[in-house]
N, C-alpha and C. Protein backbone atom coordinates (compact mmCIF):
# COMPACT_ATOMS: atom_id res chain seq x y z
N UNK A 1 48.27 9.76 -8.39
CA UNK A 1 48.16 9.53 -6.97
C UNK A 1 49.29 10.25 -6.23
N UNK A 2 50.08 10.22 -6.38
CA UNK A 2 51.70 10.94 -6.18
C UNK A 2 51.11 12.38 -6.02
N UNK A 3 50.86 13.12 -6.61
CA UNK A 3 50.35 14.19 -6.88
C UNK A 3 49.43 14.54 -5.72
N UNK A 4 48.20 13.60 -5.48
CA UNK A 4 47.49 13.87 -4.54
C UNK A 4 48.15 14.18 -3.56
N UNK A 5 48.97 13.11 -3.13
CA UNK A 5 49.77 12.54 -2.21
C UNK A 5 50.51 13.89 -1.82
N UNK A 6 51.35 14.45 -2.48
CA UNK A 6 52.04 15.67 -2.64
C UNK A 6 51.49 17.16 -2.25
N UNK A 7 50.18 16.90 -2.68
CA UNK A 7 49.19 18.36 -2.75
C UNK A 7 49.14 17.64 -0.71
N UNK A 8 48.09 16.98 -0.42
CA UNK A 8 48.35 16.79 0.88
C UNK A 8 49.07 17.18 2.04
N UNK A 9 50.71 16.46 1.92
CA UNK A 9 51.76 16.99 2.80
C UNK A 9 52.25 17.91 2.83
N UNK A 10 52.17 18.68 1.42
CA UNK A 10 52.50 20.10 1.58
C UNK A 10 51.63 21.31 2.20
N UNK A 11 50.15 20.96 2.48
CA UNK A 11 48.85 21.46 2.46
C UNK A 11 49.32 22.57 3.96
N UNK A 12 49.72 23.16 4.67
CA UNK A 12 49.49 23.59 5.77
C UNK A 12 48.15 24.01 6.15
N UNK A 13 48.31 24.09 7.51
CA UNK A 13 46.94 24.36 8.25
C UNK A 13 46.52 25.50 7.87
N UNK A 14 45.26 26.25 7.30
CA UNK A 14 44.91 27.72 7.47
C UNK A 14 44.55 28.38 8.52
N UNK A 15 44.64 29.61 8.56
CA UNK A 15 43.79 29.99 10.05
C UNK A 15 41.99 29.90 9.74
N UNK A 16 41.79 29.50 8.98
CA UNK A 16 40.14 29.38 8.24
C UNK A 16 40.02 27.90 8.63
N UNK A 17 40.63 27.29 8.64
CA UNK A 17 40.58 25.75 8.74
C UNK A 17 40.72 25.82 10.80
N UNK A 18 41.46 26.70 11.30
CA UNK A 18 41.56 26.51 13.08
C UNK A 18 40.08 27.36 12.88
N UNK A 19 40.07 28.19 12.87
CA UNK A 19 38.70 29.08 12.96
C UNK A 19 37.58 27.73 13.03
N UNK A 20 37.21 27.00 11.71
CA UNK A 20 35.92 26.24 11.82
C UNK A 20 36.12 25.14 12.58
N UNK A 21 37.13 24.53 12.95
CA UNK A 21 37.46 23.73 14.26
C UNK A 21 37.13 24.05 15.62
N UNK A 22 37.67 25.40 15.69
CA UNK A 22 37.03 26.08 16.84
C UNK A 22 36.13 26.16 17.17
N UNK A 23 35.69 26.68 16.39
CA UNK A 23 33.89 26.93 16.14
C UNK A 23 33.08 25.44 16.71
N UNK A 24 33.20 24.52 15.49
CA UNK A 24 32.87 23.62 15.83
C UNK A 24 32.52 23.14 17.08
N UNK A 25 33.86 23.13 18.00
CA UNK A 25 33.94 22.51 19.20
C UNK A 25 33.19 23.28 20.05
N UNK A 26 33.63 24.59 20.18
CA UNK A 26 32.76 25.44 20.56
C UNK A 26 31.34 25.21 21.18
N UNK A 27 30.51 24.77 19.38
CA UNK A 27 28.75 25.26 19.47
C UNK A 27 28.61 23.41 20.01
N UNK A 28 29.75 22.61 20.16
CA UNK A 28 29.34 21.39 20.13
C UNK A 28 29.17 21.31 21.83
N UNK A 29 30.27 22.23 22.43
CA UNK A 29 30.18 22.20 24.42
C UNK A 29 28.82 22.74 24.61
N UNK A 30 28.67 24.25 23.54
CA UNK A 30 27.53 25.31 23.84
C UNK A 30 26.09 24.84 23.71
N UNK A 31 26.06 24.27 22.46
CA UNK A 31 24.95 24.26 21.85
C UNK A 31 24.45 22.53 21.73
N UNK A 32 23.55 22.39 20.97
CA UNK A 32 22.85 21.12 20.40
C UNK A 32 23.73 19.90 19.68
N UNK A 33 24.04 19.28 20.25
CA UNK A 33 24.94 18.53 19.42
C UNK A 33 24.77 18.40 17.97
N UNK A 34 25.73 18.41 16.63
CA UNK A 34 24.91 17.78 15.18
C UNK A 34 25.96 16.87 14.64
N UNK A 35 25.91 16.81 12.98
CA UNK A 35 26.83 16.11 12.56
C UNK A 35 26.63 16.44 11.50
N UNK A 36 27.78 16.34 10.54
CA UNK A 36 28.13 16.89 9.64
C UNK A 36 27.90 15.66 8.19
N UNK A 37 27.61 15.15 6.95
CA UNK A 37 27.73 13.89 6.58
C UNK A 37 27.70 14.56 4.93
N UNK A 38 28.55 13.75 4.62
CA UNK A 38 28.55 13.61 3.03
C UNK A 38 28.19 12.95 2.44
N UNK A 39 26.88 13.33 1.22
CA UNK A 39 26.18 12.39 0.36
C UNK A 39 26.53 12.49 -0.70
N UNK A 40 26.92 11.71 -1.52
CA UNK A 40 27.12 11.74 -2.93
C UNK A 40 25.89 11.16 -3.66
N UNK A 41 26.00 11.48 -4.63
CA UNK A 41 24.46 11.65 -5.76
C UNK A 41 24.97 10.12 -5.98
N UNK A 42 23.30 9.42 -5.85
CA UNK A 42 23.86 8.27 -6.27
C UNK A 42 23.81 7.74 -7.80
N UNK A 43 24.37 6.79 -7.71
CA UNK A 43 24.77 6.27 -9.24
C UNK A 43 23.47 6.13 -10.18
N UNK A 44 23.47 6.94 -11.27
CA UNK A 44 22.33 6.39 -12.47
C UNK A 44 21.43 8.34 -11.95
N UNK A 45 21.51 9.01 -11.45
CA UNK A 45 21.12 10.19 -10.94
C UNK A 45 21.57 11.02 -11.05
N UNK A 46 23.24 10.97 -12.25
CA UNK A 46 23.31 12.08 -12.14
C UNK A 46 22.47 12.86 -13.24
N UNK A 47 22.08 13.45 -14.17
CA UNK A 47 20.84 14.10 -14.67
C UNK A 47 20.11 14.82 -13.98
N UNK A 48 20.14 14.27 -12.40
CA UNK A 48 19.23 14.66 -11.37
C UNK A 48 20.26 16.20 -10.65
N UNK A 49 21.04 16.50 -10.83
CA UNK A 49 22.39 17.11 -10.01
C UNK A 49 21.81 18.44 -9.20
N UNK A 50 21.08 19.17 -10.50
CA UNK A 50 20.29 20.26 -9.70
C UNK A 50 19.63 20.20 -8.46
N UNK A 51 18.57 19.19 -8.97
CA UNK A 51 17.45 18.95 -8.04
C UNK A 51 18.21 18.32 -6.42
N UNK A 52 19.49 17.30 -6.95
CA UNK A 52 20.03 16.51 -5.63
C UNK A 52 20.72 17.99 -4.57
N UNK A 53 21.08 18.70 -5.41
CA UNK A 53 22.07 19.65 -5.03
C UNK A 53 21.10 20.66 -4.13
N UNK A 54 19.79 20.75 -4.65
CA UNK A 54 18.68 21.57 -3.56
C UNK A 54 18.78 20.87 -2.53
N UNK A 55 18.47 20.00 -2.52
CA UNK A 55 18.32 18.90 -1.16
C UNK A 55 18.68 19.64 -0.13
N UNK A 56 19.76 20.33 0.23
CA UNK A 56 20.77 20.60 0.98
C UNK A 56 19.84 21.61 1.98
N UNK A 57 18.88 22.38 1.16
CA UNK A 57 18.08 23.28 1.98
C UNK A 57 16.58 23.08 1.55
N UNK A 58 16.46 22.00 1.19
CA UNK A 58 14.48 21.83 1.18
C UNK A 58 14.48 21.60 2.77
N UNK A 59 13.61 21.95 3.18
CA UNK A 59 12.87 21.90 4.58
C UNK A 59 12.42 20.50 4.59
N UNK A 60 11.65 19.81 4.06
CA UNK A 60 10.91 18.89 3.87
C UNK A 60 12.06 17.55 4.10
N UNK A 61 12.75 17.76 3.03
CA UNK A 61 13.91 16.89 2.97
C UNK A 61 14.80 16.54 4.28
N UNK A 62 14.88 17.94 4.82
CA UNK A 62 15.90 17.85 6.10
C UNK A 62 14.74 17.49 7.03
N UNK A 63 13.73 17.85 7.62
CA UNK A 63 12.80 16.89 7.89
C UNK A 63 12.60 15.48 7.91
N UNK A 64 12.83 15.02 7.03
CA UNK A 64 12.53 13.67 6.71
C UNK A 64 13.78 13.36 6.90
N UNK A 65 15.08 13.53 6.81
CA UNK A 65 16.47 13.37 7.20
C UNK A 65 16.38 13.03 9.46
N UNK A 66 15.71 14.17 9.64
CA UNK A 66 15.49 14.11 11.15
C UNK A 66 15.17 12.95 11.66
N UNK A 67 13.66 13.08 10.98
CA UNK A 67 13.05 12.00 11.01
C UNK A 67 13.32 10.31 12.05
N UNK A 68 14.05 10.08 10.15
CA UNK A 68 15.10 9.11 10.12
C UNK A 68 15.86 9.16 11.53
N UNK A 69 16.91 9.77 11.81
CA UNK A 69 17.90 9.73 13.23
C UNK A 69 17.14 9.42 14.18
N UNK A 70 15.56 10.29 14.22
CA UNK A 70 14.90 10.00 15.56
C UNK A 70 14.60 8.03 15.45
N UNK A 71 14.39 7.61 14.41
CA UNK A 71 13.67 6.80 14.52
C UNK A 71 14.95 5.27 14.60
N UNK A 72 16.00 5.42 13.97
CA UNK A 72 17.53 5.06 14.20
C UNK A 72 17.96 5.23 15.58
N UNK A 73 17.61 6.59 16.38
CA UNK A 73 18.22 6.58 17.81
C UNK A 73 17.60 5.89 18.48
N UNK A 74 15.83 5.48 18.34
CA UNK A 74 15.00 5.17 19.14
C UNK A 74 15.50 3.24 19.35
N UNK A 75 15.40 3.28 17.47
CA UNK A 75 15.78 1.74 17.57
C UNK A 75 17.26 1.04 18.77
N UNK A 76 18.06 1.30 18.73
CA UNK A 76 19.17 1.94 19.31
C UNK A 76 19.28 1.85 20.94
N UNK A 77 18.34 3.02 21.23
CA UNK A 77 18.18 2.66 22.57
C UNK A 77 16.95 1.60 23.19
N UNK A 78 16.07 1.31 22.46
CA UNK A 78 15.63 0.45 22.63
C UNK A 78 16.24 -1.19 22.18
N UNK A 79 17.78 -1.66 21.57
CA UNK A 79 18.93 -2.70 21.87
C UNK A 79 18.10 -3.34 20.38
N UNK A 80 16.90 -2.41 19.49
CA UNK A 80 16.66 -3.64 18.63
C UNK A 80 17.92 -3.22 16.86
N UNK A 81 18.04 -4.77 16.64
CA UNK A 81 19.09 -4.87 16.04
C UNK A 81 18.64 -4.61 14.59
N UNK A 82 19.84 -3.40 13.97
CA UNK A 82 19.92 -3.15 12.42
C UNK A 82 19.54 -4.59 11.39
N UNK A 83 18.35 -4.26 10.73
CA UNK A 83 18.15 -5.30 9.69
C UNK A 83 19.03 -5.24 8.55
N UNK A 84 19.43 -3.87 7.94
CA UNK A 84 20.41 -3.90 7.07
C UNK A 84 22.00 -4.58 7.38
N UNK A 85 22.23 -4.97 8.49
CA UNK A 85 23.49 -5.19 8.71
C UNK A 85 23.05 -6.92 8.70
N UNK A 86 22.05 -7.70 8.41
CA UNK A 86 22.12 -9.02 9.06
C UNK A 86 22.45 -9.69 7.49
């Protein structure tokens, strides 16, 4: 942990690291708002690694990813309440 800890504070900023910040903010004033999210393969799947690791660019998948948000934002603005959280 020390180590981590170490690699961290010593880490300086890159100009590759201001660059995609920039950017970011950038296409976020310019453009379509998005979001960025990290999935980890879930447990008992990994075997699956290839196939999870396509995910990233099946059409279908990111589709059905959309989907989802539309149907999460809708709930949302319409005030009805998350069943997973009760």
């Amino acid at each position: 942990m020390a180590k981590v800890k170490k690699w961290i504070e010593s880490r300086a900023k890159k100009p590759e690291d201001e660059y995609d910040e920039a950017k970011r903010e950038f296409e976020m004033a310019m453009g379509t708002p998005f979001i960025n999210i990290k999935v980890e393969i879930p447990k008992g799947f990994e075997e699956l690694r290839s196939q999870f690791l396509s995910l990233e660019k099946n059409e279908d998948f990111l589709r059905e990813v959309e989907d989802l948000v539309k149907k999460r934002l809708t709930y949302e603005q319409r005030g009805v309440k998350d069943a997973s959280k009760e």
